[in-house]
Protein backbone atom coordinates (compact mmCIF):
# COMPACT_ATOMS: atom_id res chain seq x y z
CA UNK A 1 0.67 42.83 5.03
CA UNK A 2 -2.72 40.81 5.27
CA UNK A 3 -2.84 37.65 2.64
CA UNK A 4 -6.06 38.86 0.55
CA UNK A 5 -8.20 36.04 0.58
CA UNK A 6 -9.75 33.94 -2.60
CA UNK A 7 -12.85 33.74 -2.77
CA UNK A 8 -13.38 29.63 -1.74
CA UNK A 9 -16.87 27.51 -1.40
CA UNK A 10 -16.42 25.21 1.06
CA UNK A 11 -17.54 21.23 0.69
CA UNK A 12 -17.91 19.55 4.20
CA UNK A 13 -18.42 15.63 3.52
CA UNK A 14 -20.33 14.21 6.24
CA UNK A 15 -22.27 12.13 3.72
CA UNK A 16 -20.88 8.65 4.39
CA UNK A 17 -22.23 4.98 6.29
CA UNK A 18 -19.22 5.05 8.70
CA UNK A 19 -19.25 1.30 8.17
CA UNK A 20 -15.49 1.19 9.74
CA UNK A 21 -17.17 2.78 13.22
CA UNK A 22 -19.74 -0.56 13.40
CA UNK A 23 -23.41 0.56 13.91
CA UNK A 24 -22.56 4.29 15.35
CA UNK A 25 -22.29 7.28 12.78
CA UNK A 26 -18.98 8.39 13.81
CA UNK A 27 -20.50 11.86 13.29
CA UNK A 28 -23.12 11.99 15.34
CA UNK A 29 -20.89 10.49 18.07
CA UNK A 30 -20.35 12.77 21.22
CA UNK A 31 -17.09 15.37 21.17
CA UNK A 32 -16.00 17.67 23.53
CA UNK A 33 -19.47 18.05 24.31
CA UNK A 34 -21.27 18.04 21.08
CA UNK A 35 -21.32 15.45 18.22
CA UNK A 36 -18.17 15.46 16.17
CA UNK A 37 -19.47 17.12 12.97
CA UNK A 38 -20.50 20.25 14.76
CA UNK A 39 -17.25 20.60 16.42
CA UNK A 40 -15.66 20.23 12.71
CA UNK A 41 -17.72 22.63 11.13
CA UNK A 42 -17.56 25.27 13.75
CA UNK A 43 -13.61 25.35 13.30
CA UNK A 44 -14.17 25.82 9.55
CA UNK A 45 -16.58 28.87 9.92
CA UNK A 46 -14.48 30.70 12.33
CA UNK A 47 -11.73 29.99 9.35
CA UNK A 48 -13.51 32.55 7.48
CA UNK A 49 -12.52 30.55 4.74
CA UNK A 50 -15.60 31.02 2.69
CA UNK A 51 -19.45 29.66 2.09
CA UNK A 52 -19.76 26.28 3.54
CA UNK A 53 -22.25 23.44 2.13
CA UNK A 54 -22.48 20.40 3.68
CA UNK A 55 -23.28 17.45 1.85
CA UNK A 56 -25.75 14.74 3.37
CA UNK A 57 -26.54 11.49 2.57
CA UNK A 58 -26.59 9.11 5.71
CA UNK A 59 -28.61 9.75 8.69
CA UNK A 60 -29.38 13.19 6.49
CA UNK A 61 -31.72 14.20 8.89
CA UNK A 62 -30.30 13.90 12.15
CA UNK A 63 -26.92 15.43 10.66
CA UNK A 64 -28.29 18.67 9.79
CA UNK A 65 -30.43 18.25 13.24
CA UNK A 66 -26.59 18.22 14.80
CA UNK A 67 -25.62 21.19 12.78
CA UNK A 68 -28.83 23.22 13.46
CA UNK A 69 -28.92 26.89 13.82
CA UNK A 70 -24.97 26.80 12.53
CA UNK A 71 -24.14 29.27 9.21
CA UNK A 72 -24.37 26.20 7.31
CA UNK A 73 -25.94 25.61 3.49
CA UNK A 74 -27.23 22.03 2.84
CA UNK A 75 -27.08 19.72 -0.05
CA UNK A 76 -28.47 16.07 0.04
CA UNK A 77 -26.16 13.15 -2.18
CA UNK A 78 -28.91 10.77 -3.14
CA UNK A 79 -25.83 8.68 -4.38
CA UNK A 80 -24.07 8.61 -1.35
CA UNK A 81 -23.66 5.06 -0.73
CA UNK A 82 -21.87 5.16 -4.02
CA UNK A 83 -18.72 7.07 -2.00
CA UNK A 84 -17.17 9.54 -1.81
CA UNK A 85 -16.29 10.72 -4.90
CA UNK A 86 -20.36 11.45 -5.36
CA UNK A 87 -20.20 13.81 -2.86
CA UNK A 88 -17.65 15.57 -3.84
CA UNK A 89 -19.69 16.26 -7.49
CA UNK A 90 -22.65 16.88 -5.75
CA UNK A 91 -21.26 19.96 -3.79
CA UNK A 92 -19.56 21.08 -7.14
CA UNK A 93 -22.31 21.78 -9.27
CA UNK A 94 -24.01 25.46 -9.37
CA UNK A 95 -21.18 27.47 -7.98
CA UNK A 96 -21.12 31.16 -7.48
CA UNK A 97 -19.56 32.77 -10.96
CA UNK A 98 -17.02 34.32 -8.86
CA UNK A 99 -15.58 31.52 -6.91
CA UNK A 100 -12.21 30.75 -7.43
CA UNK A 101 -11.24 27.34 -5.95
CA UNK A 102 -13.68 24.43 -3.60
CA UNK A 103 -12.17 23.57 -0.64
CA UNK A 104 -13.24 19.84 -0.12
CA UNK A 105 -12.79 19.35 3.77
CA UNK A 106 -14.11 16.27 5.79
CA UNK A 107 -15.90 15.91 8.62
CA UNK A 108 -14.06 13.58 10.10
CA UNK A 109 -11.15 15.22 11.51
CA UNK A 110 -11.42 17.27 14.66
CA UNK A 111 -7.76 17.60 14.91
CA UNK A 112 -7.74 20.91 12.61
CA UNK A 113 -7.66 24.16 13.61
CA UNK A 114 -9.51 27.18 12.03
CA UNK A 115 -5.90 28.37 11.92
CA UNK A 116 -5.34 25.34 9.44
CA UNK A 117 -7.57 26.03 6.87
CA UNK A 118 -6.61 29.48 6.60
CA UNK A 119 -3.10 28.27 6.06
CA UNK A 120 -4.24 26.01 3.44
CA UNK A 121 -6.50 28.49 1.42
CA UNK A 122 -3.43 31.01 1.62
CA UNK A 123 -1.33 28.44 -0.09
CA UNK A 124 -4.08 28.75 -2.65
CA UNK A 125 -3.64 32.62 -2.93
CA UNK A 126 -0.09 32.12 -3.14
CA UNK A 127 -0.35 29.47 -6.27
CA UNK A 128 -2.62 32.19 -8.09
CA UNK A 129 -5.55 30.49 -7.37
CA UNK A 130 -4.64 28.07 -9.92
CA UNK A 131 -3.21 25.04 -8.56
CA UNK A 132 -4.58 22.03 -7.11
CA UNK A 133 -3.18 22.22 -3.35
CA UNK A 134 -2.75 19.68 -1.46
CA UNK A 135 -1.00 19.61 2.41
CA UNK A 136 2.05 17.28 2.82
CA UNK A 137 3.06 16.41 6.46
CA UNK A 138 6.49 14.72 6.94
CA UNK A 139 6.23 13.37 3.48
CA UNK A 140 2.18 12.23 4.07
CA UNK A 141 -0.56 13.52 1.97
CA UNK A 142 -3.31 15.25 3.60
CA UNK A 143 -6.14 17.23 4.05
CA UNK A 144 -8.35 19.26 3.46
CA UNK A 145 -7.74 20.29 -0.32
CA UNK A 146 -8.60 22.82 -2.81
CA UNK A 147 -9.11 22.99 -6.38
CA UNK A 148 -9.45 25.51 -8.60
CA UNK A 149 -12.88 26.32 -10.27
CA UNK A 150 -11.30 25.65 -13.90
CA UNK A 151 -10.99 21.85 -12.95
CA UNK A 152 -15.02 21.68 -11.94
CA UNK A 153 -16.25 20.08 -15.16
CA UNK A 154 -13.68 17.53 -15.03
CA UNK A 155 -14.83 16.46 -11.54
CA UNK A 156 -18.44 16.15 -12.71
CA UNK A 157 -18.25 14.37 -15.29
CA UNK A 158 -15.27 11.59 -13.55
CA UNK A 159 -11.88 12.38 -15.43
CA UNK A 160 -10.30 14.40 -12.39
CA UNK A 161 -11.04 12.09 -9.30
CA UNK A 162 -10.61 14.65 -6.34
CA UNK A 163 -9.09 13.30 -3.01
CA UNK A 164 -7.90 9.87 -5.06
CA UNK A 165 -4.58 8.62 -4.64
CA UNK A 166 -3.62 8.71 -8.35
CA UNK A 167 -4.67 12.65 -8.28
CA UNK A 168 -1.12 13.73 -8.01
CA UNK A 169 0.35 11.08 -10.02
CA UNK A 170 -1.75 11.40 -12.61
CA UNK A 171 -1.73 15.46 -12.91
CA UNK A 172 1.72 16.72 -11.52
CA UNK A 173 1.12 19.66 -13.50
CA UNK A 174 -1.83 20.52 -11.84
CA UNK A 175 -1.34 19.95 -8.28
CA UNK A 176 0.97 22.27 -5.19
CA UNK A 177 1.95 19.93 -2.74
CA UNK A 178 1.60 22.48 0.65
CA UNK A 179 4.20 21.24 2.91
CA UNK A 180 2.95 21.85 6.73
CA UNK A 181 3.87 22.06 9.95
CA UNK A 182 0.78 20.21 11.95
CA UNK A 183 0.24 16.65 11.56
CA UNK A 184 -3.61 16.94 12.16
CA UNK A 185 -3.83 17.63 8.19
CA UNK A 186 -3.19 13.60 8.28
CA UNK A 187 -5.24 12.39 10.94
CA UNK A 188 -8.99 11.37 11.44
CA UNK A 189 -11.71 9.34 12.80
CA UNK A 190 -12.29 6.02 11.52
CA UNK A 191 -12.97 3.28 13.80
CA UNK A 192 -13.55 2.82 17.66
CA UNK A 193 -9.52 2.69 18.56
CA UNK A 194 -9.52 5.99 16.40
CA UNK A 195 -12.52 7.64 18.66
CA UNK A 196 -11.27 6.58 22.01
CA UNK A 197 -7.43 8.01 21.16
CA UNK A 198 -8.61 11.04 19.96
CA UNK A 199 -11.26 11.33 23.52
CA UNK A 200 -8.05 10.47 25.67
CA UNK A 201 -6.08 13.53 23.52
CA UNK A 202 -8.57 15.94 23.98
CA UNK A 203 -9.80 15.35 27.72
CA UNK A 204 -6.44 17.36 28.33
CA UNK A 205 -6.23 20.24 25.92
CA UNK A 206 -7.73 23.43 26.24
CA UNK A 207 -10.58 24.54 24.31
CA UNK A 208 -8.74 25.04 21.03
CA UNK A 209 -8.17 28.54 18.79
């Protein structure tokens, strides 16, 4: 029997300086033939996860010139050099009546599948649609996450930090911890070592699912 699927808006973060990657935006950088965000958000659409929005703030421009012609909604953080966390209220505000949960995914980490998010948002489904869920890996927290629409107000106005470390500590109740069977839910693209491991990986693996 098919998993029916919630009905999830999708925040891609691809908002931030990438001050760890020196003077390069590490998504704008070159992978597997096109710059790193596009290959991120093209696994999420064939997720058929929901709606995606992607939420701009550095290099705005040249971002959504990497993402062009992509089923792709746009939303620009003027507070972005504030961090993360302003992104993440940015995409939050005016969602569909009918959504059920945000998925906040970043753009940073080309190691997920489409397959991936769909196991993640049917870990939602399975939690009623009700639970913060977050993906463990061998004991490591991960991502992406999703939250449910009923915590949305909290996020906006700062008492429910999304993606902070204190999130599950601070709201056991609130939170599914996903246990999973991929590490890529734990890894990303950071700094230069990060960007030429993850180039090495990928120069022999197929063109991925």
């Amino acid at each position: 029997m098919t998993t029916p699927a919630p009905n999830i808006e999708i925040i891609l973060l691809a908002a931030g300086l990438s001050s760890r990657m020196g003077n390069r935006n590490k998504l704008l950088m070159p992978f597997r033939g096109q710059p790193l965000v596009r290959y991120v958000a093209q696994q999420l659409i064939k997720s058929k996860a929901g709606p995606i929005t992607v939420i701009t703030g550095h290099d705005a421009n040249l971002i959504e010139q990497a993402l062009d012609d992509l089923s792709l909604n746009f939303k620009f953080n003027p507070n972005y050099s504030s961090g993360q966390m302003s992104s993440v209220q940015c995409g939050v505000q005016n969602l569909k009546k009918d959504t059920q949960g945000i998925m906040i995914a970043l753009a940073d980490m080309p190691d997920l599948t489409s397959r991936d998010y769909q196991g993640i948002t049917k870990g939602f489904y399975n939690k009623n649609c009700d639970k913060i869920v977050v993906p463990y890996f061998s004991g490591k927290r991960g991502n992406p996450i999703i939250i449910p629409k009923r915590l949305t107000d909290e996020i906006i106005n700062g008492s429910l930090q999304a993606g902070c470390r204190r999130l599950i500590e601070s709201r056991p109740q609130d939170v599914h911890k996903l246990d999973v069977t991929s590490a890529s839910h734990t890894t990303d693209i950071d700094t230069p070592n990060d960007y030429s491991y993850w180039l090495k990986q990928f120069v022999v693996l197929p063109a991925c699912c």
